[in-house]
N, C-alpha and C. Protein backbone atom coordinates (compact mmCIF):
# COMPACT_ATOMS: atom_id res chain seq x y z
N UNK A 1 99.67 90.10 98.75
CA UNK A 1 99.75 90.78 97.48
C UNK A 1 98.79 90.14 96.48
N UNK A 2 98.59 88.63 96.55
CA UNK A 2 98.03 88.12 95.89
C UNK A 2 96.30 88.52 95.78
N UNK A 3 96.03 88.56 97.17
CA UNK A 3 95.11 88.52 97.70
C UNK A 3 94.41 90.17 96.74
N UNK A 4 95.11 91.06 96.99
CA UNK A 4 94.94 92.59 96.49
C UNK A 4 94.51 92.39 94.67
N UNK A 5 95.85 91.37 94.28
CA UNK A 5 94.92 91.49 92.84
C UNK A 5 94.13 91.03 92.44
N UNK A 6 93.45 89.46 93.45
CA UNK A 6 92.27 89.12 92.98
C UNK A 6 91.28 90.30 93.56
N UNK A 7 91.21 90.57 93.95
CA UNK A 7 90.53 91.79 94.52
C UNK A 7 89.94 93.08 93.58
N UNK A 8 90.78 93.41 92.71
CA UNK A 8 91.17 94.49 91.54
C UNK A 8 90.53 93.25 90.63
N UNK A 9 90.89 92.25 90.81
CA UNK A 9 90.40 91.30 89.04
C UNK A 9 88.69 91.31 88.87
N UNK A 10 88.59 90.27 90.18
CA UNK A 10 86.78 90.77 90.46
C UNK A 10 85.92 92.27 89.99
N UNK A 11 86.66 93.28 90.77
CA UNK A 11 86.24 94.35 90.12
C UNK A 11 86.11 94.81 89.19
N UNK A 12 87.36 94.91 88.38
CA UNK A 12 87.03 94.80 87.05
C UNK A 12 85.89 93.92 86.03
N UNK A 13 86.48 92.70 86.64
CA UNK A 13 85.37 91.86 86.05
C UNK A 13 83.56 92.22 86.51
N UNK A 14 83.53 92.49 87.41
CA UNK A 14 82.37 93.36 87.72
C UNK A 14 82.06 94.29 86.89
N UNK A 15 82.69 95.33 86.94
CA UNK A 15 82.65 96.29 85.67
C UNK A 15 82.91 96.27 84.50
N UNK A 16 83.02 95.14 84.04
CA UNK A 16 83.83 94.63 82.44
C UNK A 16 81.80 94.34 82.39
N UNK A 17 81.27 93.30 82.94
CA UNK A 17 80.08 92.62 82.77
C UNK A 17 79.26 93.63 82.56
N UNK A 18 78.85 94.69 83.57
CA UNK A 18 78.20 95.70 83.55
C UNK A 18 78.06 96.38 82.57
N UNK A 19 79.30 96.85 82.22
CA UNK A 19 79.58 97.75 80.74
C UNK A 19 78.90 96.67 79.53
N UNK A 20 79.58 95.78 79.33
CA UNK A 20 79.06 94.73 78.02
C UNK A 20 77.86 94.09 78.13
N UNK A 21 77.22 94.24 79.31
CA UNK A 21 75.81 94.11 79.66
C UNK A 21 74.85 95.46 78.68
N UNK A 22 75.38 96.52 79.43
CA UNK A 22 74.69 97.56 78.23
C UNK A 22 75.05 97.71 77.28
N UNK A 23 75.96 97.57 76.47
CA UNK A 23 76.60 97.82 75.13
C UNK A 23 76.04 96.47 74.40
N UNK A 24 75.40 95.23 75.10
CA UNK A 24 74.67 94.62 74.41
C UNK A 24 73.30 94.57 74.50
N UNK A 25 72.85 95.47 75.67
CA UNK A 25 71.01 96.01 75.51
C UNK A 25 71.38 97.23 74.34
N UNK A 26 72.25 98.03 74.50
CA UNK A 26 72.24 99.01 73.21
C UNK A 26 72.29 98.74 71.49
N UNK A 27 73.31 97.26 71.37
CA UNK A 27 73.24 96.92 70.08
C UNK A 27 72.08 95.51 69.94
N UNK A 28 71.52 95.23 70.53
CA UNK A 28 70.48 94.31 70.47
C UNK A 28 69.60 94.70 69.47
N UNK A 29 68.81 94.09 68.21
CA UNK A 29 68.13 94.58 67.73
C UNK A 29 66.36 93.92 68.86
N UNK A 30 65.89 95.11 69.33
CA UNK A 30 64.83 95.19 70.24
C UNK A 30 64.02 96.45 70.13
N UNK A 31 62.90 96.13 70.65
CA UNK A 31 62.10 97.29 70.71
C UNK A 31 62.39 98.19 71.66
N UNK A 32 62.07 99.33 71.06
CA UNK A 32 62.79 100.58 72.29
C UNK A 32 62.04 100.54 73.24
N UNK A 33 60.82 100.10 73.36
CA UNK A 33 60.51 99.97 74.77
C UNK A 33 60.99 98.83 75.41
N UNK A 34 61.43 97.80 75.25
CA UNK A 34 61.97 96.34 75.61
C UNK A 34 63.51 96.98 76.37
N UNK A 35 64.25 97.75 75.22
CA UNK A 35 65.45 98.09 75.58
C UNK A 35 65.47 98.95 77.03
N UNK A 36 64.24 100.14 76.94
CA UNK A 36 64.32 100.80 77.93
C UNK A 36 64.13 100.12 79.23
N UNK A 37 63.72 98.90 79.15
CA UNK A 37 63.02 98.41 80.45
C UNK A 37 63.87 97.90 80.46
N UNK A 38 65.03 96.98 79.42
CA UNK A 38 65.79 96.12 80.11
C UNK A 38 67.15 97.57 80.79
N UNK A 39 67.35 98.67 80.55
CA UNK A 39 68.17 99.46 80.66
C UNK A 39 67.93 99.59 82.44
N UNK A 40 66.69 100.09 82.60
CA UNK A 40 66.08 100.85 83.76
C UNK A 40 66.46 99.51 84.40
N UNK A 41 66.24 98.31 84.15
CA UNK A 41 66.76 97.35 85.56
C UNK A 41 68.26 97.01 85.78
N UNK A 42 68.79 97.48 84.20
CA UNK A 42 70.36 97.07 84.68
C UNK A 42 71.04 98.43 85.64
N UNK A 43 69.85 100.14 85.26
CA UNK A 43 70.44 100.86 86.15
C UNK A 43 70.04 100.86 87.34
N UNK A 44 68.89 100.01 87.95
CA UNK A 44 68.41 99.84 89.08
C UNK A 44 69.81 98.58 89.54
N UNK A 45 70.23 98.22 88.92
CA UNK A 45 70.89 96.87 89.62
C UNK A 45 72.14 97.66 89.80
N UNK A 46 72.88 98.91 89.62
CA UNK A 46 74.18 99.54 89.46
C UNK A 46 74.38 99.73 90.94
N UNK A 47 73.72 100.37 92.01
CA UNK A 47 73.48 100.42 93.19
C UNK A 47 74.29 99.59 94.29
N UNK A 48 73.66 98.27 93.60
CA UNK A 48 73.68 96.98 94.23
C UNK A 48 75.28 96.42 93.98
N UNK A 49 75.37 96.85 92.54
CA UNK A 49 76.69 96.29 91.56
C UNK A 49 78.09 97.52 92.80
N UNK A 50 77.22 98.26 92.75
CA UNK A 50 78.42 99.57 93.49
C UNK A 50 78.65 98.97 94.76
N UNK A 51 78.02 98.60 95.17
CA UNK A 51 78.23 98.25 96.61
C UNK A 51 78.75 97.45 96.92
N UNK A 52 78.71 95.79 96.01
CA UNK A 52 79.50 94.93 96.12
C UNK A 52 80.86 95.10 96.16
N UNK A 53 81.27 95.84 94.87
CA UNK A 53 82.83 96.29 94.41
C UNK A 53 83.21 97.31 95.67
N UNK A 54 82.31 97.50 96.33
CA UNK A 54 83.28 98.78 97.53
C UNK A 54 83.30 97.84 98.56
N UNK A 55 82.40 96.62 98.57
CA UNK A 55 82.75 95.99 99.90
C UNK A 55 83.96 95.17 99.77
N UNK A 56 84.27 94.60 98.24
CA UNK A 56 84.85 94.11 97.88
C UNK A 56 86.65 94.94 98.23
N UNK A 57 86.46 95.46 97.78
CA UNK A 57 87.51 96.91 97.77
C UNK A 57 88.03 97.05 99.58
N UNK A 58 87.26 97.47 100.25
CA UNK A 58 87.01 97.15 101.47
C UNK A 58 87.87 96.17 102.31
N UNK A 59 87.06 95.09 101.74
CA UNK A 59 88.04 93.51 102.20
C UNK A 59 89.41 93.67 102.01
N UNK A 60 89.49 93.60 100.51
CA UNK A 60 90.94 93.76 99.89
C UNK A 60 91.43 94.72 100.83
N UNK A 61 91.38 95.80 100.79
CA UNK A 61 92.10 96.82 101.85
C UNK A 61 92.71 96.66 103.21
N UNK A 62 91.59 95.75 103.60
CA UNK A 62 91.47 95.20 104.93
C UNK A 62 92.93 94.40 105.19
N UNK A 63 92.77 93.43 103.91
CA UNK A 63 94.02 92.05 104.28
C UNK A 63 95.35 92.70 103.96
N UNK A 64 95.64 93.81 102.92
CA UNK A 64 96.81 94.47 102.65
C UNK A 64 97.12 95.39 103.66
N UNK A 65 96.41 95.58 104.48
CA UNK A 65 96.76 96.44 105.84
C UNK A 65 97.05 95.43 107.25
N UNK A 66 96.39 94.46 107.26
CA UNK A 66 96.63 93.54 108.00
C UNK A 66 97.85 92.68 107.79
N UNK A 67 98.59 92.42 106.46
CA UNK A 67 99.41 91.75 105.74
C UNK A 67 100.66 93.23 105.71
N UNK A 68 100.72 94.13 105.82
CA UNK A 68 101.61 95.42 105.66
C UNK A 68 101.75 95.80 107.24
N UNK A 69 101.15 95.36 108.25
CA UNK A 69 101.23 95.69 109.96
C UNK A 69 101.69 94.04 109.92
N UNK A 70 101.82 93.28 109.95
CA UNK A 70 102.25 91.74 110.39
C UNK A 70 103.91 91.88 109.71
N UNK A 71 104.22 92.55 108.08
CA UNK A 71 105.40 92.66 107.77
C UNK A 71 106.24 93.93 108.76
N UNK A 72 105.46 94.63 109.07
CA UNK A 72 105.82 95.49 109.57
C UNK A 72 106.42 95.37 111.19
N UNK A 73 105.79 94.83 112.11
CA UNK A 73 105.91 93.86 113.04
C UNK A 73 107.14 93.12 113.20
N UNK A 74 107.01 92.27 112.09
CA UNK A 74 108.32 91.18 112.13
C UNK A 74 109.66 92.11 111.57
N UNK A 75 109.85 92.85 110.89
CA UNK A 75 110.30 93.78 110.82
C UNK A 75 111.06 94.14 112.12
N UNK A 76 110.30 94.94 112.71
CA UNK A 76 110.66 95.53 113.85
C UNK A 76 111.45 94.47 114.64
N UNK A 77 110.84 93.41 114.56
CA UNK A 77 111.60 92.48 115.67
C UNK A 77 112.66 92.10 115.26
N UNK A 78 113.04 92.26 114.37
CA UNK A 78 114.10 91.51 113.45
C UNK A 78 115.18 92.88 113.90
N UNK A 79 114.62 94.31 113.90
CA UNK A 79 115.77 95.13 114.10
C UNK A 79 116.30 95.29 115.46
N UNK A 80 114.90 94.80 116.47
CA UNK A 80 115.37 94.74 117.79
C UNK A 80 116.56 93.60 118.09
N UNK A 81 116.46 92.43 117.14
CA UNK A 81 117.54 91.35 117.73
C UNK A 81 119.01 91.73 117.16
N UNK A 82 118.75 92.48 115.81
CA UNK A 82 120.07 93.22 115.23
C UNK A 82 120.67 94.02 116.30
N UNK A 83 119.71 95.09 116.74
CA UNK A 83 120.37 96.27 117.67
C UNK A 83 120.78 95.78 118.78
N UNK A 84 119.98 94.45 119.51
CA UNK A 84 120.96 93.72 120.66
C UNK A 84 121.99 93.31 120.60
N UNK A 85 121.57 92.55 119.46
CA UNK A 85 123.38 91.60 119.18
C UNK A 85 124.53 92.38 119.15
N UNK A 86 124.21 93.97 118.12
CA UNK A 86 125.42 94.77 118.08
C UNK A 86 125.70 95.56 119.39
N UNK A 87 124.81 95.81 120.38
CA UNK A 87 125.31 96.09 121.41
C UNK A 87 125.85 95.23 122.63
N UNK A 88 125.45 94.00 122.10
CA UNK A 88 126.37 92.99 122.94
C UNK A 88 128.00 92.86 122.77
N UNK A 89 128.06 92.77 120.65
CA UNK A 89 129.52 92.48 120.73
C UNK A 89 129.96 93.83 121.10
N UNK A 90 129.21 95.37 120.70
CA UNK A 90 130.19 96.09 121.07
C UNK A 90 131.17 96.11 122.53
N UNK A 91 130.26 95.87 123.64
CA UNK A 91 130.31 95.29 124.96
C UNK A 91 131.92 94.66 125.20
N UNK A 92 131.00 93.07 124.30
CA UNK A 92 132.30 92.26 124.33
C UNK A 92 133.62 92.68 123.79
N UNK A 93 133.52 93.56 122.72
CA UNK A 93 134.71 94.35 122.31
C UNK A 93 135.38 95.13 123.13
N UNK A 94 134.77 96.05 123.48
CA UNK A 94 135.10 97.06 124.62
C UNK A 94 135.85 96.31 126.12
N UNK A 95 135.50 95.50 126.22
CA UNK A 95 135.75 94.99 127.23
C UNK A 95 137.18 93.88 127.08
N UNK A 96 137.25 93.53 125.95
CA UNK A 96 138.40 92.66 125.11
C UNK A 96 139.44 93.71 124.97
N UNK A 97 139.34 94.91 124.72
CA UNK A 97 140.20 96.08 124.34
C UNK A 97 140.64 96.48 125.74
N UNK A 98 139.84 96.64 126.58
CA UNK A 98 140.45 97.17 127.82
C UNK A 98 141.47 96.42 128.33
N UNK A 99 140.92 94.88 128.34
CA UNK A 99 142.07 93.68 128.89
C UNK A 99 142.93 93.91 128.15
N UNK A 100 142.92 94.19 126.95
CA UNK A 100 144.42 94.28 126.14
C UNK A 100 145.58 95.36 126.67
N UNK A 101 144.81 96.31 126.47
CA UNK A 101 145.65 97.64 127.05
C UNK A 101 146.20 97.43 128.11
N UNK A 102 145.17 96.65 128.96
CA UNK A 102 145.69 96.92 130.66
C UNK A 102 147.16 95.56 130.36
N UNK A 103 146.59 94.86 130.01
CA UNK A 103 147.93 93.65 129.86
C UNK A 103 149.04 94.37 128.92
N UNK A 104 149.11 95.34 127.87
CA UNK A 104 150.00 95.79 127.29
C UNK A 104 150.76 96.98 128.53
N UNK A 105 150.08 97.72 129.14
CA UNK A 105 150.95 98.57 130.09
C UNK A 105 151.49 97.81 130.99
N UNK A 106 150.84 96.91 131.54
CA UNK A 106 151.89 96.05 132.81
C UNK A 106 152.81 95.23 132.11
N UNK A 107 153.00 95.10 131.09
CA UNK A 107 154.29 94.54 129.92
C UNK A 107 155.00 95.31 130.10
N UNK A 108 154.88 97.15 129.99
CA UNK A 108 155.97 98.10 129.19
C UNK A 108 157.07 97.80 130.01
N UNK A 109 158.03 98.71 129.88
CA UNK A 109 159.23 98.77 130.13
C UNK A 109 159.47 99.56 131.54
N UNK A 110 159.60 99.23 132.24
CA UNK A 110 159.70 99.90 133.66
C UNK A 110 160.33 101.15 133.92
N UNK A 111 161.19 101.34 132.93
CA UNK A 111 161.31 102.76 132.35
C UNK A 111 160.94 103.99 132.16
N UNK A 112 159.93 103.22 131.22
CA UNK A 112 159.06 104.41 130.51
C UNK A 112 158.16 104.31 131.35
N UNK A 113 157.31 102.99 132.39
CA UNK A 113 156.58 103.21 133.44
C UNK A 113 157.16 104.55 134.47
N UNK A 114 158.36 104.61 134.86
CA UNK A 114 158.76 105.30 135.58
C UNK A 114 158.62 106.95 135.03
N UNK A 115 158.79 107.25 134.15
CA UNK A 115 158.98 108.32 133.47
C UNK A 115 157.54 108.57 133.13
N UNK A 116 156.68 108.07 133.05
CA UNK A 116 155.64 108.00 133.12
C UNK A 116 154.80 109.07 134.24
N UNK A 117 155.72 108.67 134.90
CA UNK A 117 155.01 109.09 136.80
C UNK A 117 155.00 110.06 136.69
């Protein structure tokens, strides 16, 4: 998780620089041809700037999918040892219940065994 928001922070900060990069070639007092040239290389450098933030983006994606399949994983295993265990005691239950019964009828009353028949 951590990993995801440095991920988002960079970017931003990428794009925080970019933006206040031109908003200070725009309020600079400079010659308009100075400005234009410094403009034309900061939009030649946007390209470059784009690409970083998507590889960046990219990565990030990468480890929150890799980090969301590993939770996911352990997960699973965790429900497989649940679903054993409960079909073990049911087992052991079932099988505790039968001995009971069978030991409660060879108790009854020879009686009602008979009448039974």
């Amino acid at each position: 998780m951590s990993n995801n928001r440095s991920g988002v922070f960079i970017g931003g900060l990428m794009l925080g620089a970019t933006i206040g990069a031109l908003t200070g070639l725009l309020a600079a007092p400079r010659a308009g041809r100075e400005t234009r040239k410094l403009l034309k290389k900061s939009a030649d450098a946007l390209p470059e700037l784009a690409e970083d933030i998507s590889t960046t983006v990219h990565i990030q994606a990468d480890r929150l999918s890799a980090s969301a399949l590993r939770n996911w994983d352990d997960t699973l295993e965790r429900l497989r040892i649940a679903i054993a265990a409960g079909v073990d005691a049911t087992q052991r239950e079932s099988g505790a219940l039968r001995r009971q019964n069978s030991a409660e009828s060879e108790s009854a009353d020879p009686l009602v065994q008979h009448l039974e028949r």
